[in-house]
C-alpha atoms as a PDB file:
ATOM      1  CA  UNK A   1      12.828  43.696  27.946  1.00  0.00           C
ATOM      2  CA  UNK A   2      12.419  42.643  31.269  1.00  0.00           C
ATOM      3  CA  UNK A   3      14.392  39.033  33.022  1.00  0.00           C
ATOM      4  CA  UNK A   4      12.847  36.675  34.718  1.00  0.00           C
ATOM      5  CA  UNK A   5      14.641  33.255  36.109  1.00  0.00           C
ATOM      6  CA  UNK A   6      11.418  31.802  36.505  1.00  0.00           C
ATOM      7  CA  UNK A   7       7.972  32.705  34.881  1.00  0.00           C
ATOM      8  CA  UNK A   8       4.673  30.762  35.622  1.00  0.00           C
ATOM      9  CA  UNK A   9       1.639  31.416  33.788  1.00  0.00           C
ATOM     10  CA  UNK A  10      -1.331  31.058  35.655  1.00  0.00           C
ATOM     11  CA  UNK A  11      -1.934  32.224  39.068  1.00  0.00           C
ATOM     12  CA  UNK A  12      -4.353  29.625  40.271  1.00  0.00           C
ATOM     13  CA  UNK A  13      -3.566  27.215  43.453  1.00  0.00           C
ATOM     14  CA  UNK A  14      -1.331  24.892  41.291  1.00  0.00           C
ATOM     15  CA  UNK A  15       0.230  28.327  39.655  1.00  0.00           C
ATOM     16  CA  UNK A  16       0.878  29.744  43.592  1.00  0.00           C
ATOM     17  CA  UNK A  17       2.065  26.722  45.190  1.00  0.00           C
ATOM     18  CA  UNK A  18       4.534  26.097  42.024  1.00  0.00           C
ATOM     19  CA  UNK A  19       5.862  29.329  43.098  1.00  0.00           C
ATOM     20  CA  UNK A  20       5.834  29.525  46.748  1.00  0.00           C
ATOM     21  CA  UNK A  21       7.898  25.769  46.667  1.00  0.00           C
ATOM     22  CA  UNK A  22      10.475  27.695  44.023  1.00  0.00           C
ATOM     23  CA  UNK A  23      10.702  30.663  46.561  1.00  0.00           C
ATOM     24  CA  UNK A  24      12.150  27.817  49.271  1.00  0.00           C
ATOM     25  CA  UNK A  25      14.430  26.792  46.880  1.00  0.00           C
ATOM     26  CA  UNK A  26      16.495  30.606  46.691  1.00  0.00           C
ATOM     27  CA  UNK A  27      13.839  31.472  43.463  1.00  0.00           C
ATOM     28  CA  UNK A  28      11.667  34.267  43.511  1.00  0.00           C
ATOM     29  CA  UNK A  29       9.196  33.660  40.450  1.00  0.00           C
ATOM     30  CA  UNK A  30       6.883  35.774  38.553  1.00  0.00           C
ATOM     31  CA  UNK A  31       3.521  34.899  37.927  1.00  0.00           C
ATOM     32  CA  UNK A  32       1.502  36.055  35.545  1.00  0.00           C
ATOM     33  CA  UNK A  33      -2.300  35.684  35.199  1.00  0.00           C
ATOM     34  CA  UNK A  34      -4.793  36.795  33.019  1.00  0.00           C
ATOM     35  CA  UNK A  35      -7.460  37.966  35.496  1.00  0.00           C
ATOM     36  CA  UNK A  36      -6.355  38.083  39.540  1.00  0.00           C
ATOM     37  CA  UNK A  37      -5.461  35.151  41.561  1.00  0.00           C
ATOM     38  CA  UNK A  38      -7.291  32.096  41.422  1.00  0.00           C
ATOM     39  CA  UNK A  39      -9.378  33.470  38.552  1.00  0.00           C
ATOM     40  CA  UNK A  40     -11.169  30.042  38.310  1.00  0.00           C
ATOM     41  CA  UNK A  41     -12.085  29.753  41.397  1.00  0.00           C
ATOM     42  CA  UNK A  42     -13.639  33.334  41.417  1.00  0.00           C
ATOM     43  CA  UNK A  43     -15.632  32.309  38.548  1.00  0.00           C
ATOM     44  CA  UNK A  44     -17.278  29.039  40.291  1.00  0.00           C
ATOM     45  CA  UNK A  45     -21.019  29.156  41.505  1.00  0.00           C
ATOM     46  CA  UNK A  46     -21.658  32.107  44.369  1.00  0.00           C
ATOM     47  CA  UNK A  47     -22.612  29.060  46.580  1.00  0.00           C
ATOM     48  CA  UNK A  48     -20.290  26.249  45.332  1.00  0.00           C
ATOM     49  CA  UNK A  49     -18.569  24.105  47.928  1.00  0.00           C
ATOM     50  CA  UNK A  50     -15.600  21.943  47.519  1.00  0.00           C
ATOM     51  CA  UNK A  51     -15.613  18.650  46.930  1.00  0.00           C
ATOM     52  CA  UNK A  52     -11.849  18.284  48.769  1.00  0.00           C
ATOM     53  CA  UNK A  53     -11.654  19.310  52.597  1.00  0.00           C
ATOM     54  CA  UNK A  54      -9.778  22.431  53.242  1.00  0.00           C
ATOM     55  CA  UNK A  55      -6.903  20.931  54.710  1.00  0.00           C
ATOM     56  CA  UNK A  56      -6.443  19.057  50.947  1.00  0.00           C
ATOM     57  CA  UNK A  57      -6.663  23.058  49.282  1.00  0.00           C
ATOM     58  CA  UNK A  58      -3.780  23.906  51.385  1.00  0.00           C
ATOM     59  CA  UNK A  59      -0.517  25.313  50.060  1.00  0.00           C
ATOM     60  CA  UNK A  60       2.499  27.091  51.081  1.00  0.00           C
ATOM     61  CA  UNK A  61       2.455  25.679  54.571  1.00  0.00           C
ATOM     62  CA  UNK A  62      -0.664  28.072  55.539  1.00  0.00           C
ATOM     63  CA  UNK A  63      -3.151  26.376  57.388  1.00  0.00           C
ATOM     64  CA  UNK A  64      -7.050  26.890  55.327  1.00  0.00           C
ATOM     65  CA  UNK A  65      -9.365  26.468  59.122  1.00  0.00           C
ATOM     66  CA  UNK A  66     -12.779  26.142  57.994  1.00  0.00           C
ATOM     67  CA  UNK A  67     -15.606  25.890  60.598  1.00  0.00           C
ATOM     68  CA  UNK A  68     -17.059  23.091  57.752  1.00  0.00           C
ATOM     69  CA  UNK A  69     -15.006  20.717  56.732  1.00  0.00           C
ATOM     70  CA  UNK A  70     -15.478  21.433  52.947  1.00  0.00           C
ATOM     71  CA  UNK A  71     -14.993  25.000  52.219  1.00  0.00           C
ATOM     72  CA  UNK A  72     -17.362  27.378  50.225  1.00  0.00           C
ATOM     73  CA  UNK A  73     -15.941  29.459  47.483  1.00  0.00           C
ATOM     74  CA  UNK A  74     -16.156  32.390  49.538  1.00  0.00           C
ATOM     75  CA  UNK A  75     -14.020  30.710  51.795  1.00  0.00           C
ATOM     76  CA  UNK A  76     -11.434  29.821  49.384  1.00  0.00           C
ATOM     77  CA  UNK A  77     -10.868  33.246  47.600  1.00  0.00           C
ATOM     78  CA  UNK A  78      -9.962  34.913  50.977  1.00  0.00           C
ATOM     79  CA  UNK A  79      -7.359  31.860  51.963  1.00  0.00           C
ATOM     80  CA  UNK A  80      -5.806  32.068  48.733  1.00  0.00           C
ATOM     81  CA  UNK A  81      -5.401  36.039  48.919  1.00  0.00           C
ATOM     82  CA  UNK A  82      -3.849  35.720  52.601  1.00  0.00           C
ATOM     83  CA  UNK A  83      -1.630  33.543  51.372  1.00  0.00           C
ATOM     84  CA  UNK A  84      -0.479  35.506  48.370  1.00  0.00           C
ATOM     85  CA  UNK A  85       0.151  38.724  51.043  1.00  0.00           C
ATOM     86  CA  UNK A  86       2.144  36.565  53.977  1.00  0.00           C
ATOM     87  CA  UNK A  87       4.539  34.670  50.748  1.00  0.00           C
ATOM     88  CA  UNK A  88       4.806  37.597  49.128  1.00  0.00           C
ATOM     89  CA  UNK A  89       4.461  35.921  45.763  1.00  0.00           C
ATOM     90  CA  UNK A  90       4.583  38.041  43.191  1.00  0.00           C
ATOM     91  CA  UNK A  91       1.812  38.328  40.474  1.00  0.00           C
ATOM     92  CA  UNK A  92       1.572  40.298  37.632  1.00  0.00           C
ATOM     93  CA  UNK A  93      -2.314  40.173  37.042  1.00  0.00           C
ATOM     94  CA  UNK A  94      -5.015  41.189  34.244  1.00  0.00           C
ATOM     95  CA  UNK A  95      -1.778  40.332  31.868  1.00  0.00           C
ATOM     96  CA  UNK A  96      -2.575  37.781  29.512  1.00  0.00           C
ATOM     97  CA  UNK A  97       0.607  35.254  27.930  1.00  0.00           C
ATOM     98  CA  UNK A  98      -0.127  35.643  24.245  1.00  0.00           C
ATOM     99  CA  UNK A  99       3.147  33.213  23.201  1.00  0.00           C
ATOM    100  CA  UNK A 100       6.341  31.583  25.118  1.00  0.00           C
ATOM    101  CA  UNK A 101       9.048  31.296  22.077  1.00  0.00           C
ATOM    102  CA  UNK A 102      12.563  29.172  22.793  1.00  0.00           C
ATOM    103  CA  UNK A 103      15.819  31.148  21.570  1.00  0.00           C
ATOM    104  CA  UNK A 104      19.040  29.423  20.506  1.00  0.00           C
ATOM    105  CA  UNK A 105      20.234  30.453  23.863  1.00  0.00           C
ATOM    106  CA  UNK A 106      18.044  28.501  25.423  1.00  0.00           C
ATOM    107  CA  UNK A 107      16.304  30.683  27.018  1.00  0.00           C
ATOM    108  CA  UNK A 108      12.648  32.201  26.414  1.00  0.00           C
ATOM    109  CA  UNK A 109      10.553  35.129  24.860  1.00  0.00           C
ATOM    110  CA  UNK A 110       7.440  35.233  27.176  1.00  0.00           C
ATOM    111  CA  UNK A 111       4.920  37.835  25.195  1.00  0.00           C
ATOM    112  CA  UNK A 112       2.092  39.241  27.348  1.00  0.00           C
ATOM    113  CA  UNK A 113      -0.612  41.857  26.593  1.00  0.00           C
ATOM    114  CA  UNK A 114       1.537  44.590  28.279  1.00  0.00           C
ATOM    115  CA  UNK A 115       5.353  43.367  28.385  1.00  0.00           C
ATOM    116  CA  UNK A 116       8.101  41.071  26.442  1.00  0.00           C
ATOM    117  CA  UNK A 117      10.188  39.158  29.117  1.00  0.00           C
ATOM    118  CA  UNK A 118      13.260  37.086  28.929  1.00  0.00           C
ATOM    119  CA  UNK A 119      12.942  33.913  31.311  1.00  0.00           C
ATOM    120  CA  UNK A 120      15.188  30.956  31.523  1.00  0.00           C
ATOM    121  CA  UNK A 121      12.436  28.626  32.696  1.00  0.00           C
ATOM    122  CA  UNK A 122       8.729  28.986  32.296  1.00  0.00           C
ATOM    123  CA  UNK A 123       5.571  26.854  34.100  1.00  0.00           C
ATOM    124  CA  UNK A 124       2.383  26.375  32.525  1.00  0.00           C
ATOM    125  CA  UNK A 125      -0.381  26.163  35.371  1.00  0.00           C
ATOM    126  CA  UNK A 126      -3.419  27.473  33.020  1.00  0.00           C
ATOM    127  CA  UNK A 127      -6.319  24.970  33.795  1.00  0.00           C
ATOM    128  CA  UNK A 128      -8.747  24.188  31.581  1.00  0.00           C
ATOM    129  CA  UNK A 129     -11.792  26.180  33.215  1.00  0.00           C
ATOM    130  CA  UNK A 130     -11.842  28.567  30.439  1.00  0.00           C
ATOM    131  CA  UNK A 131     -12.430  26.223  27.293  1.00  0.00           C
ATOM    132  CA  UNK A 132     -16.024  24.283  27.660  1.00  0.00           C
ATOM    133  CA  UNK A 133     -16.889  21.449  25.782  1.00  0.00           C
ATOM    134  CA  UNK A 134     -19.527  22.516  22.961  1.00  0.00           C
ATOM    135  CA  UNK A 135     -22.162  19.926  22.104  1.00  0.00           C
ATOM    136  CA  UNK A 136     -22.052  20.786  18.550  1.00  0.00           C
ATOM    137  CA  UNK A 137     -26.115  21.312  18.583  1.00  0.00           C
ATOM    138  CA  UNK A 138     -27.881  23.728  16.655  1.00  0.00           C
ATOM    139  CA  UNK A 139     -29.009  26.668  18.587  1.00  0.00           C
ATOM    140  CA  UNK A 140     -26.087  26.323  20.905  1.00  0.00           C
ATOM    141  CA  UNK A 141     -24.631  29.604  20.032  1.00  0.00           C
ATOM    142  CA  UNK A 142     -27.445  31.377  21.145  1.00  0.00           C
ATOM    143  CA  UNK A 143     -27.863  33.907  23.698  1.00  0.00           C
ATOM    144  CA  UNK A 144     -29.644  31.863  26.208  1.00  0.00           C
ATOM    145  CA  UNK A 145     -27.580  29.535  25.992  1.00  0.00           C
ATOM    146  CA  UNK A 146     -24.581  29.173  28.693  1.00  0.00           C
ATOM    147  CA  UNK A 147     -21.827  27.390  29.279  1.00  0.00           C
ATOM    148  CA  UNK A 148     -21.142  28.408  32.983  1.00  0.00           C
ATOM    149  CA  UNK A 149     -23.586  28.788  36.092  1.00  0.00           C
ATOM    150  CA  UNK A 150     -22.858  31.758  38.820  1.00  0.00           C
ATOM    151  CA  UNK A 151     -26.007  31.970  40.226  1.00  0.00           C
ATOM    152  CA  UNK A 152     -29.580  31.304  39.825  1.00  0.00           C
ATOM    153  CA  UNK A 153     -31.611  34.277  40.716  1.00  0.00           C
ATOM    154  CA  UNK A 154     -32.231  35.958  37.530  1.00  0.00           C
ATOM    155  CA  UNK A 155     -34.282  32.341  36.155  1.00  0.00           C
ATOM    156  CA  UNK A 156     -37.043  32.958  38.561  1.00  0.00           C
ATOM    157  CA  UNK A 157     -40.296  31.792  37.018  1.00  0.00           C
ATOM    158  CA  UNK A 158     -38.670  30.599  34.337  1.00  0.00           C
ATOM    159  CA  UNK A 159     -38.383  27.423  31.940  1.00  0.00           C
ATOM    160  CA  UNK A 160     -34.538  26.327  32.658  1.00  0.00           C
ATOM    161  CA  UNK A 161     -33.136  23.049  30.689  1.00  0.00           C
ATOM    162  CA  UNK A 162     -29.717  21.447  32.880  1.00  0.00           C
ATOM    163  CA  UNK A 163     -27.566  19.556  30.109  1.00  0.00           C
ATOM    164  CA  UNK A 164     -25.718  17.099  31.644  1.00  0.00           C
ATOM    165  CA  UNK A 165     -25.434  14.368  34.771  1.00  0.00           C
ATOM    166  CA  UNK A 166     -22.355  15.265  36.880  1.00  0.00           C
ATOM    167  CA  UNK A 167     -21.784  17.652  39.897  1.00  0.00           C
ATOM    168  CA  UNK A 168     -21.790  20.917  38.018  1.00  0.00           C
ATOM    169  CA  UNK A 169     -24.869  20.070  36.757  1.00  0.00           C
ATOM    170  CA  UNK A 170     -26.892  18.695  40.066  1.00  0.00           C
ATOM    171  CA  UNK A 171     -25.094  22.250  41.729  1.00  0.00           C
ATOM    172  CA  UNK A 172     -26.621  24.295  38.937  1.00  0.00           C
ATOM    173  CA  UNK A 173     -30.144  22.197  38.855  1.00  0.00           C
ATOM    174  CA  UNK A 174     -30.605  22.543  43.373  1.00  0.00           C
ATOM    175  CA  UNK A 175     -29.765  26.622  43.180  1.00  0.00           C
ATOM    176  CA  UNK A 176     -32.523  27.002  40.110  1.00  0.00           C
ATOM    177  CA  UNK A 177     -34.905  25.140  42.477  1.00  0.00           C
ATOM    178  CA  UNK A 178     -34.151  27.283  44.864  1.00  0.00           C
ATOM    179  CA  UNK A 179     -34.790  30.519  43.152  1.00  0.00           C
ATOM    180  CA  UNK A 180     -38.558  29.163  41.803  1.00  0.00           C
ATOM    181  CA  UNK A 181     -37.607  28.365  37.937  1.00  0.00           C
ATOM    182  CA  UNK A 182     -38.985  25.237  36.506  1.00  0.00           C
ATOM    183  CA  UNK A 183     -36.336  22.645  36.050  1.00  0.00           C
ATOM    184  CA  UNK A 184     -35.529  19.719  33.003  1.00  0.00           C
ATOM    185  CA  UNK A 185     -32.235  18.309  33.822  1.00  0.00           C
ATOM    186  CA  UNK A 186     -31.150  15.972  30.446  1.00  0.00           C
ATOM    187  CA  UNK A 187     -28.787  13.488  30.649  1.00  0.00           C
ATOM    188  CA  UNK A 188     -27.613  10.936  28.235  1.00  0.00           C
ATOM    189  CA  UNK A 189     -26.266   8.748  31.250  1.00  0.00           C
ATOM    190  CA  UNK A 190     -29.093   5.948  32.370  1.00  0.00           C
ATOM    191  CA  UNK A 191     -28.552   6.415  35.774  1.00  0.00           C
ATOM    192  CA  UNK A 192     -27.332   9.249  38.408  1.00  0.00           C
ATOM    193  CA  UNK A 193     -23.219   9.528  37.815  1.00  0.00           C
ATOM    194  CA  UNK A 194     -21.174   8.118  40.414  1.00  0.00           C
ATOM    195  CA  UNK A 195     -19.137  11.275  40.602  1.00  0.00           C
ATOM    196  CA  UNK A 196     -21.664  13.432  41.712  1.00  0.00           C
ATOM    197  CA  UNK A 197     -21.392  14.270  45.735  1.00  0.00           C
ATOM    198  CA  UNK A 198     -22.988  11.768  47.720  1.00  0.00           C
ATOM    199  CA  UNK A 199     -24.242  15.053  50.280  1.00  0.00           C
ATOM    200  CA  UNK A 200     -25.871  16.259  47.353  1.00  0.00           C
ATOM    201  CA  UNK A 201     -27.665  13.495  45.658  1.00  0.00           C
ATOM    202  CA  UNK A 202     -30.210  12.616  48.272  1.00  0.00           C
ATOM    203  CA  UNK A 203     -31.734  15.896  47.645  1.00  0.00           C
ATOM    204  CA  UNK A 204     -31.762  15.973  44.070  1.00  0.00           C
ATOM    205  CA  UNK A 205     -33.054  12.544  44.162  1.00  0.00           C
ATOM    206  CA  UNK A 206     -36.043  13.802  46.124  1.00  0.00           C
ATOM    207  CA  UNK A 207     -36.752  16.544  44.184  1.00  0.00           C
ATOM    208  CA  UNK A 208     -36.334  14.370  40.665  1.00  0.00           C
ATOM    209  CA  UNK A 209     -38.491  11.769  42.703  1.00  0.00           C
ATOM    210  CA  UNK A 210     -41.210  14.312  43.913  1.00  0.00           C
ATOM    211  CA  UNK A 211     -41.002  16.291  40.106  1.00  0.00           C
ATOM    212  CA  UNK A 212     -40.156  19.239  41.132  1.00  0.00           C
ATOM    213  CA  UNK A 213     -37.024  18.868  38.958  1.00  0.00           C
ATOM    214  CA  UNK A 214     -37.998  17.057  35.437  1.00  0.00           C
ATOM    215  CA  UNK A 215     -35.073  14.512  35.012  1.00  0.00           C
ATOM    216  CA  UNK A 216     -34.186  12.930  31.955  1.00  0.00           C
ATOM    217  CA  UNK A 217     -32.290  10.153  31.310  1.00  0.00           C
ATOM    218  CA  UNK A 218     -30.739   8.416  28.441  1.00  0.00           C
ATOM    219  CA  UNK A 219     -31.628  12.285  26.548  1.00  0.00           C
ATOM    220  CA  UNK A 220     -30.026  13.660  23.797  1.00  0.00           C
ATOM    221  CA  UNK A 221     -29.850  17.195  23.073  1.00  0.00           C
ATOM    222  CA  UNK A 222     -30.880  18.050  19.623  1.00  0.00           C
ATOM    223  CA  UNK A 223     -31.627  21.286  18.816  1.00  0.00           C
ATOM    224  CA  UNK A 224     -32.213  24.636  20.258  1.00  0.00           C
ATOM    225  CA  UNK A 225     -34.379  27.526  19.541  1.00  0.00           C
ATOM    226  CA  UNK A 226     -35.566  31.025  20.905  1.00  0.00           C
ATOM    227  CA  UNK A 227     -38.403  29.665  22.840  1.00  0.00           C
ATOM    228  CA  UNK A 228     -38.030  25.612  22.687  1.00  0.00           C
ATOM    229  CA  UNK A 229     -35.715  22.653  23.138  1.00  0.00           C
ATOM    230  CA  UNK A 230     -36.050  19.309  21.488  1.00  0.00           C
ATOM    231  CA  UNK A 231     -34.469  16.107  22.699  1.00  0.00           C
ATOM    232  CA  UNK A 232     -34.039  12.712  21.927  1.00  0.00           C
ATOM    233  CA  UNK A 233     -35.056   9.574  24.493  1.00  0.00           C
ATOM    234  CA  UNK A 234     -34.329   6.690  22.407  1.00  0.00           C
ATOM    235  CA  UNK A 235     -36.076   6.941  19.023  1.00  0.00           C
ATOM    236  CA  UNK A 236     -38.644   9.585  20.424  1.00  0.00           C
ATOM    237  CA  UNK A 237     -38.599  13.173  19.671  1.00  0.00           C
ATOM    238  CA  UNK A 238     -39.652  15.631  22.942  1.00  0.00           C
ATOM    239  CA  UNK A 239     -40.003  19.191  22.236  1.00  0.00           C
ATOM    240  CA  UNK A 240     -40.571  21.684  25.766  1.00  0.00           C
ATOM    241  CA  UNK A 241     -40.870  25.192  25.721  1.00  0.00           C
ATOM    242  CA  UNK A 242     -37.650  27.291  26.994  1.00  0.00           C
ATOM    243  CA  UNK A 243     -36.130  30.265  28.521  1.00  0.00           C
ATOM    244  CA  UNK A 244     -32.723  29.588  29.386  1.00  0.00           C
ATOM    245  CA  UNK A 245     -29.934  26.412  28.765  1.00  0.00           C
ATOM    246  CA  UNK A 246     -26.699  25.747  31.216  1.00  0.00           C
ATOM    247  CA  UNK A 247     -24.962  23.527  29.134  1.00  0.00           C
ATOM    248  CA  UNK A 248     -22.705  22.093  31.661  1.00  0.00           C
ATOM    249  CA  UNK A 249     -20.658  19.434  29.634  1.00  0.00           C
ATOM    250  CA  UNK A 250     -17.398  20.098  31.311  1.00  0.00           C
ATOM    251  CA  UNK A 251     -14.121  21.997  30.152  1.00  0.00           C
ATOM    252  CA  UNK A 252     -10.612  21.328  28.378  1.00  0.00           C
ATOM    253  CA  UNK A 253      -7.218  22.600  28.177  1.00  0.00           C
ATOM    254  CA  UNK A 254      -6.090  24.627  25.741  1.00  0.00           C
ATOM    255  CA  UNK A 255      -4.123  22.555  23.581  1.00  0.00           C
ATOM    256  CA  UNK A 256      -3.128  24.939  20.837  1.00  0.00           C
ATOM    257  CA  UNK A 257      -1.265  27.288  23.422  1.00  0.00           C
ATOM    258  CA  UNK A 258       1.443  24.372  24.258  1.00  0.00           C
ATOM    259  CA  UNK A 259       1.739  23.168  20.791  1.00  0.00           C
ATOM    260  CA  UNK A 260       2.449  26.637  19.723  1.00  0.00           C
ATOM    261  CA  UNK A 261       5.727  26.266  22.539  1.00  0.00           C
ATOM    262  CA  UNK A 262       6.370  23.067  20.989  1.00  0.00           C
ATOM    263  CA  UNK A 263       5.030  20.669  23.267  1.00  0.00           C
ATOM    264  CA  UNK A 264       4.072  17.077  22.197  1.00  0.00           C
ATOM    265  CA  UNK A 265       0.121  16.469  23.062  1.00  0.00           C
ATOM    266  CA  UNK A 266      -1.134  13.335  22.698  1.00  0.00           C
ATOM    267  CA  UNK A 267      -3.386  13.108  20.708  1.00  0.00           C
ATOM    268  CA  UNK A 268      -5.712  10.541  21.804  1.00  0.00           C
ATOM    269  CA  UNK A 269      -5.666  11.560  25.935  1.00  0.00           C
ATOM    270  CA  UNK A 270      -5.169  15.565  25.184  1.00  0.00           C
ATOM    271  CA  UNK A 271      -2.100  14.966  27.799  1.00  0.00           C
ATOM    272  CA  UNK A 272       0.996  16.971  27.101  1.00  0.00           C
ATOM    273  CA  UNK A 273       4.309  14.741  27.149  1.00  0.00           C
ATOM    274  CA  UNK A 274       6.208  15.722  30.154  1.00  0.00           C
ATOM    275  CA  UNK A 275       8.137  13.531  32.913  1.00  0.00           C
ATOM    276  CA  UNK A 276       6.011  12.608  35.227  1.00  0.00           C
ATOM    277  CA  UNK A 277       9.095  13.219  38.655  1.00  0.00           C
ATOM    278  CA  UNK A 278       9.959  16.549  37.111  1.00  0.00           C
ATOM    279  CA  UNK A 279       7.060  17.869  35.300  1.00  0.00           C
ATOM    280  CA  UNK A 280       9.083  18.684  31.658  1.00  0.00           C
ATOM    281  CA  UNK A 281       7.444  18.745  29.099  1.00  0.00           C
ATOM    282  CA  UNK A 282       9.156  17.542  25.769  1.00  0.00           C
ATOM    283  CA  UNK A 283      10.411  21.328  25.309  1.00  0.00           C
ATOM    284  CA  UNK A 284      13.237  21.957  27.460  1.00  0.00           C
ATOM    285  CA  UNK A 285      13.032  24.394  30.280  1.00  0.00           C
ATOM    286  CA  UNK A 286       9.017  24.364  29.643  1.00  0.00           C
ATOM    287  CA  UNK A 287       7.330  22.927  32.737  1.00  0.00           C
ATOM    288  CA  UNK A 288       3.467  22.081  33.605  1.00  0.00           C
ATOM    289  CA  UNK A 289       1.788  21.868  36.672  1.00  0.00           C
ATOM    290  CA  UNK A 290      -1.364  21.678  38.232  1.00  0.00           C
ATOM    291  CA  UNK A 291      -4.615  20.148  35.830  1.00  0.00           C
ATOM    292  CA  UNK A 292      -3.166  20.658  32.441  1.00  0.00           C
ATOM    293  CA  UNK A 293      -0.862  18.008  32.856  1.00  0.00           C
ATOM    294  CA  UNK A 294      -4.413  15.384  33.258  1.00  0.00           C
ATOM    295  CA  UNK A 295      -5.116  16.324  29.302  1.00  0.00           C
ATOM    296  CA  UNK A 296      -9.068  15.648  28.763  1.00  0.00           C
ATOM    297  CA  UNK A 297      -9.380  13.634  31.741  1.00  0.00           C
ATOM    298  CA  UNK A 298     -10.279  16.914  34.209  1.00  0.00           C
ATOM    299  CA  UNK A 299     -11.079  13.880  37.003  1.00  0.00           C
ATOM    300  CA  UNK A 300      -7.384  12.851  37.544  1.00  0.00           C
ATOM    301  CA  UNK A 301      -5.921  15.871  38.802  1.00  0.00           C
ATOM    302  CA  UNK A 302      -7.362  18.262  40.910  1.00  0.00           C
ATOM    303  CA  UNK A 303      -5.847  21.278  43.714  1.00  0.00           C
ATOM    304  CA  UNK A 304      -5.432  19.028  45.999  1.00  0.00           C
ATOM    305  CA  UNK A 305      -2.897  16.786  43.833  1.00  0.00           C
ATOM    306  CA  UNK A 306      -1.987  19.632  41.644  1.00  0.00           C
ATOM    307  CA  UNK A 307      -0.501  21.562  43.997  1.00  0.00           C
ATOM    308  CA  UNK A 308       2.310  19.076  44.455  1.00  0.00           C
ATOM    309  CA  UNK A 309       3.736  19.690  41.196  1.00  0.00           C
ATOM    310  CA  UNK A 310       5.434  22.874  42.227  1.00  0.00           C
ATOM    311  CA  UNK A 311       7.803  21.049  44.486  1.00  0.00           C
ATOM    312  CA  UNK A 312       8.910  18.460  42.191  1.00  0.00           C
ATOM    313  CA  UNK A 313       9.877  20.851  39.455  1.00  0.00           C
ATOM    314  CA  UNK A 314      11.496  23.132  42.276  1.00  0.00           C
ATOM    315  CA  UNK A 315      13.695  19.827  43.704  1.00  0.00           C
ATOM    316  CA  UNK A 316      14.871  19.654  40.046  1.00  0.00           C
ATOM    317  CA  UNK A 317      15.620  23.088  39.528  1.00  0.00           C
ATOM    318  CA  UNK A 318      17.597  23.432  42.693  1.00  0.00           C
ATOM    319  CA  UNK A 319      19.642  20.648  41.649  1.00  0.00           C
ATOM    320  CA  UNK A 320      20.212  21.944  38.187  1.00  0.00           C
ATOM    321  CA  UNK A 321      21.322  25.326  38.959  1.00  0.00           C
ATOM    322  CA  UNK A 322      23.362  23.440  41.525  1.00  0.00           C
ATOM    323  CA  UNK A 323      25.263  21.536  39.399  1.00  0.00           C
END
């Protein structure tokens, strides 16, 4: 079995800065990840950009220059990989955490898909990117039927249905545009969501205003079928023919992997119990950082808030192992 002082799980920019800001503090952490570094990130839209300006992605000290100011993804996979070589942070990666169990010694058993490890302290910087939000229609386990976009090309000339309002959404609808398939964005909102990026909406809003996107509002999803989608618009029934559905309804943590630890989540919010200057959870020696700690509500933290976290729980460590 293999010691660790300090083991974070989840090597995305919250997971890295966590352990660059212990690394300052005399601790050299491991982190373990799933896929490779910022897995999520990797996983966004070929052509997403950022809502935050690079300088807000930062961590570690190491300066993210764009010649934009809001970075592509591109962008953002090559400054987190730099910064992983020059802080030397070391990441065990394609290892996935199957359980974290406390010992009477206070200490924990950290169980991956290739090791057992012994750690006195462990982070949980996991995200919530990898657990979408399922409508609960019928047809929505089918094939077409996806929960992420990556890139638009392979719906040309085809009959594409957008579920939802918000930026994910308006990204996915403007690339399928772009690549020639015929658009139906549905939304159940009456009007255009705040949240979505004001550089963006002026040309959605053209294209919804000149049809070549077919927006719906105040639509509910009903059903699903090989060739067809039907919808609700108040107490009318639309059917339209169908190739392909990005249901992009948004994501949320995983709750059952912290409750298996023995953290407290709430269960109205989704938010684990944790102090909010050292970023505890209820379990002793179990820590959180980065989105997790925002429970359902994936618009309150984000990197560039997230990546805080690291150095609070690293100014309480240091004086705890002090003491």
């Amino acid at each position: 079995m293999k010691s660790e002082e300090v083991i974070i799980v989840g090597g995305g920019p919250c997971g890295l800065s966590a352990a660059i800001e212990l690394q300052k503090v005399g601790i050299t952490p491991l982190v373990i990840e799933k896929g490779n570094i910022v897995n999520a990130i990797y996983h966004y839209p070929t052509h997403q950009t950022f809502f935050s300006s690079s300088e807000k992605l930062e961590i570690g000290d190491v300066p993210f220059i764009t010649e934009n100011r809001k970075p592509v993804r591109n962008q953002a996979l090559a400054y987190y990989r730099e910064v992983v070589k020059r802080k030397q942070v070391r990441v065990n990666a394609f290892e996935r955490v199957n359980a974290v169990k406390k010992q009477a010694d206070e200490s924990f058993i950290v169980e991956t898909s290739k090791e057992t490890y012994q750690a006195n302290y462990v982070i949980i910087a996991t995200g919530y990117y990898d657990n979408p939000n399922y409508m609960g229609v019928a047809g929505e386990d089918l094939p077409k039927v996806y929960h992420y976009f990556k890139e638009a090309h392979p719906y040309f000339d085809k009959d594409v249905v957008v579920i939802g309002g918000k930026n994910s959404s308006v990204d996915a609808a403007l690339e399928l545009v772009k690549s020639d398939a015929r658009v139906t964005v549905l939304y159940r909102g009456l009007e255009y969501s705040k949240s979505v990026k004001p550089w963006i909406l002026p040309e959605f809003d053209a294209l919804v205003r000149n049809e070549v996107i077919n927006m719906k509002f105040g639509a509910e999803l009903k059903e699903i079928t090989e060739d067809a989608v039907t919808y609700m618009q108040g107490e009318k029934e639309y059917t339209i023919p169908n190739d392909f559905v990005f249901a992009m309804t948004g994501y949320h943590p995983d709750h059952s992997f912290l409750t298996k630890m023995g953290v407290d989540i709430d269960s109205i919010t989704g938010r684990p119990f944790y102090n909010e200057q050292t970023m505890e959870t209820n379990m002793q020696g179990i820590f959180i950082a980065g989105v997790i700690a925002a429970g359902n509500n994936a618009n309150e933290i984000f990197i560039e808030n997230g990546r805080f976290h690291g150095g609070q729980i690293a100014a309480y460590l240091k004086k705890k192992m002090t003491m």
